[in-house]
C-alpha atoms as a PDB file:
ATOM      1  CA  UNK A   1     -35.386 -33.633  11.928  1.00  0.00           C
ATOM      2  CA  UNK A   2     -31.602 -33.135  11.473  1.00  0.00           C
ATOM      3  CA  UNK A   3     -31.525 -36.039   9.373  1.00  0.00           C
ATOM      4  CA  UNK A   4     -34.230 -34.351   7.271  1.00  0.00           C
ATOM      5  CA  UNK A   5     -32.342 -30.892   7.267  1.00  0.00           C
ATOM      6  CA  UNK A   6     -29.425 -32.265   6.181  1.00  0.00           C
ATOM      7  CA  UNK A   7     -30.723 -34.485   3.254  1.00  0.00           C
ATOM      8  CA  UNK A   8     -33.161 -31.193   2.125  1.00  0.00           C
ATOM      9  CA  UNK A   9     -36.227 -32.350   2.708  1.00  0.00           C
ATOM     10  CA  UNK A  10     -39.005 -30.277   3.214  1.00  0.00           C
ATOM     11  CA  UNK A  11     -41.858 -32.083   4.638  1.00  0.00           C
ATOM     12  CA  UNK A  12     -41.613 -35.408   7.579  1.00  0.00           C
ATOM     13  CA  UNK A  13     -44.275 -37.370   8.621  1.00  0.00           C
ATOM     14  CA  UNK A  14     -44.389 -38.958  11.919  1.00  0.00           C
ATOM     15  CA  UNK A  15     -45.932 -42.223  12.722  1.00  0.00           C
ATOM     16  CA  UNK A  16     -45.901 -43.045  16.461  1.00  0.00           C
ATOM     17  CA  UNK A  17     -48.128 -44.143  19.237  1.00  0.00           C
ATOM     18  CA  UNK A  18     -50.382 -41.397  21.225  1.00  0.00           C
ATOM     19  CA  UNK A  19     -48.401 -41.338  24.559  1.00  0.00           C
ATOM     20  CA  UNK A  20     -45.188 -40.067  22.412  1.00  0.00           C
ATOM     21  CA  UNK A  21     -47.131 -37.368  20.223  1.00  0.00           C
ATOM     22  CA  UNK A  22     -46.633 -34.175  22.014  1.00  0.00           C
ATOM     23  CA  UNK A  23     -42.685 -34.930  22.593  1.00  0.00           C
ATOM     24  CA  UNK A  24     -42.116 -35.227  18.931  1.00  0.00           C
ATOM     25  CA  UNK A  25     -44.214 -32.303  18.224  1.00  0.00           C
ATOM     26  CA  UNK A  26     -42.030 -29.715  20.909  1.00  0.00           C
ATOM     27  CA  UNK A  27     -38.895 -31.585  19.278  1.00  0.00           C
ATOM     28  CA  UNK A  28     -39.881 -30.953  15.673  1.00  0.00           C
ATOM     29  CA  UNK A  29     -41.413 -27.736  16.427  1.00  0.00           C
ATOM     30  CA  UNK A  30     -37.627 -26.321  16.369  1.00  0.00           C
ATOM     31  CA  UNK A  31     -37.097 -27.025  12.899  1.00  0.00           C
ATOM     32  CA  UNK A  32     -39.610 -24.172  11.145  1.00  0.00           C
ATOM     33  CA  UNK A  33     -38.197 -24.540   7.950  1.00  0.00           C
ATOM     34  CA  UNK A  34     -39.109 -28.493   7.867  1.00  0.00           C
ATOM     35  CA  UNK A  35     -43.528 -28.492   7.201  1.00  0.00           C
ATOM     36  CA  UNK A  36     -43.823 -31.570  10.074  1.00  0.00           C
ATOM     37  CA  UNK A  37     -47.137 -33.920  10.889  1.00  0.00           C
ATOM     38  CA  UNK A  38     -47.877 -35.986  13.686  1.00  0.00           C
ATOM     39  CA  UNK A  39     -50.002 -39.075  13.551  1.00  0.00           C
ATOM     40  CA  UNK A  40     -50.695 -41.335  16.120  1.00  0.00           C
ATOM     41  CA  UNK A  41     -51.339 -45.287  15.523  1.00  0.00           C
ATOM     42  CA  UNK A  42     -54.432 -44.961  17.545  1.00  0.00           C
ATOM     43  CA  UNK A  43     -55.549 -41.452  15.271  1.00  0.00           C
ATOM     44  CA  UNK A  44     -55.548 -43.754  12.309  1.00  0.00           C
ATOM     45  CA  UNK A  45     -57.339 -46.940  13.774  1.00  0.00           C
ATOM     46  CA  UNK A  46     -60.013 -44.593  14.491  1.00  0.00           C
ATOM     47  CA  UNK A  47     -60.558 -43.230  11.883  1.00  0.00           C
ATOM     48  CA  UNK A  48     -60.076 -46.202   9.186  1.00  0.00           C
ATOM     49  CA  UNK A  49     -61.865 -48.798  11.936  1.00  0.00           C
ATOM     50  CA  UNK A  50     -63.446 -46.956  14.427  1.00  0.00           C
ATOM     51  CA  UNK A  51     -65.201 -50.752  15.477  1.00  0.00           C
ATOM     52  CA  UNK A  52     -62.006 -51.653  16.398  1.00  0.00           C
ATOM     53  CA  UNK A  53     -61.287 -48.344  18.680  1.00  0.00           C
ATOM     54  CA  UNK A  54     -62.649 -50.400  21.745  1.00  0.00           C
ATOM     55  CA  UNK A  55     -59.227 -52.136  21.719  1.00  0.00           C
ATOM     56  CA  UNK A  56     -57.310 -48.813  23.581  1.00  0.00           C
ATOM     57  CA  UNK A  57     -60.200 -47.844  25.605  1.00  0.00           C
ATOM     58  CA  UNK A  58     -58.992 -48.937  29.318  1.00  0.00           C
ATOM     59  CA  UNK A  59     -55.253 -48.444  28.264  1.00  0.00           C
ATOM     60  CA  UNK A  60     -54.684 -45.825  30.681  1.00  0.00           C
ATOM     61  CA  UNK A  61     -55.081 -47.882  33.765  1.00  0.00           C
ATOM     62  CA  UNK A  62     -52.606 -50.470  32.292  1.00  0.00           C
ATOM     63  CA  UNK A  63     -49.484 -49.798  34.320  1.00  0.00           C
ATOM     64  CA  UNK A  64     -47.233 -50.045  31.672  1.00  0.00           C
ATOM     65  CA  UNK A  65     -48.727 -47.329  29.876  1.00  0.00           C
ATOM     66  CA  UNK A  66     -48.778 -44.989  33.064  1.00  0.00           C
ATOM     67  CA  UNK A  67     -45.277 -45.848  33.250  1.00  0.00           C
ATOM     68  CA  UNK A  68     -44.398 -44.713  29.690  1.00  0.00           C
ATOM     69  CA  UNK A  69     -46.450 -41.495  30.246  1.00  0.00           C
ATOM     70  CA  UNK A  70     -44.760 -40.777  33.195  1.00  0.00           C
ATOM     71  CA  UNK A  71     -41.239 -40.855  31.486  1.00  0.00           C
ATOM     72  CA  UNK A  72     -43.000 -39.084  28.662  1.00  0.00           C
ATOM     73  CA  UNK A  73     -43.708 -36.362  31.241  1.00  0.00           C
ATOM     74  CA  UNK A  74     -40.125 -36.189  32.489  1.00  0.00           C
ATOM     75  CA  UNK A  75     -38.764 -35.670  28.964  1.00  0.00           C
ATOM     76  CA  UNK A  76     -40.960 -32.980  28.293  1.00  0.00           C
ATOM     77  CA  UNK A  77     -40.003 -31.180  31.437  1.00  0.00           C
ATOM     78  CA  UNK A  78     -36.566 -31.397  30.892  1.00  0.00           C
ATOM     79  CA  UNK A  79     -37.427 -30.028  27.220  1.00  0.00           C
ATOM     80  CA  UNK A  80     -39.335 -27.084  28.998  1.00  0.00           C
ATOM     81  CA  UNK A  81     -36.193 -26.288  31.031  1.00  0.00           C
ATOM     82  CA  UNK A  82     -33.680 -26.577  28.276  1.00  0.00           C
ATOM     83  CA  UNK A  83     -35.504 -24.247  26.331  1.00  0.00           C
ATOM     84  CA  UNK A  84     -35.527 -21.468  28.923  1.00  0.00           C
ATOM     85  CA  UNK A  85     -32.213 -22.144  29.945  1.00  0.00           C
ATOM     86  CA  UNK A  86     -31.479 -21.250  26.396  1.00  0.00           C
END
């Protein structure tokens, strides 16, 4: 989002994968004058191939994805404190 203040744009999509979604969304929540989105890889599989949706059902029992949501958790907590702090 600084990158996107600084060159004057307006609008910034974001492409990422579910687990990450609601970290980018607190971090580019900060920047109200850039208009942000959030999409998730899985969102758009869904939606353009929803036979092919089958493929993340189970996902959260892989332990590499608990272990990613768990450091996802611990980044948003420490945004949660840095933001009352301020």
């Amino acid at each position: 989002m600084e990158f996107a203040r600084k060159g004057g744009f307006e609008k910034v999509l974001f492409l990422t994968v579910s687990v990450h979604r609601e970290r980018v969304e607190r971090i580019a929540s900060r920047f109200s004058e850039i208009y942000f989105e959030v999409l998730s890889s899985e969102d758009i599989v869904r939606k353009l191939s929803p036979e092919d949706s089958a493929a993340f059902s189970g996902r959260e029992e892989m332990k590499a994805y608990r272990r990613t949501r768990h450091y996802e958790n611990v980044g948003l907590k420490k945004l949660r404190t840095r933001r009352r702090e301020s």
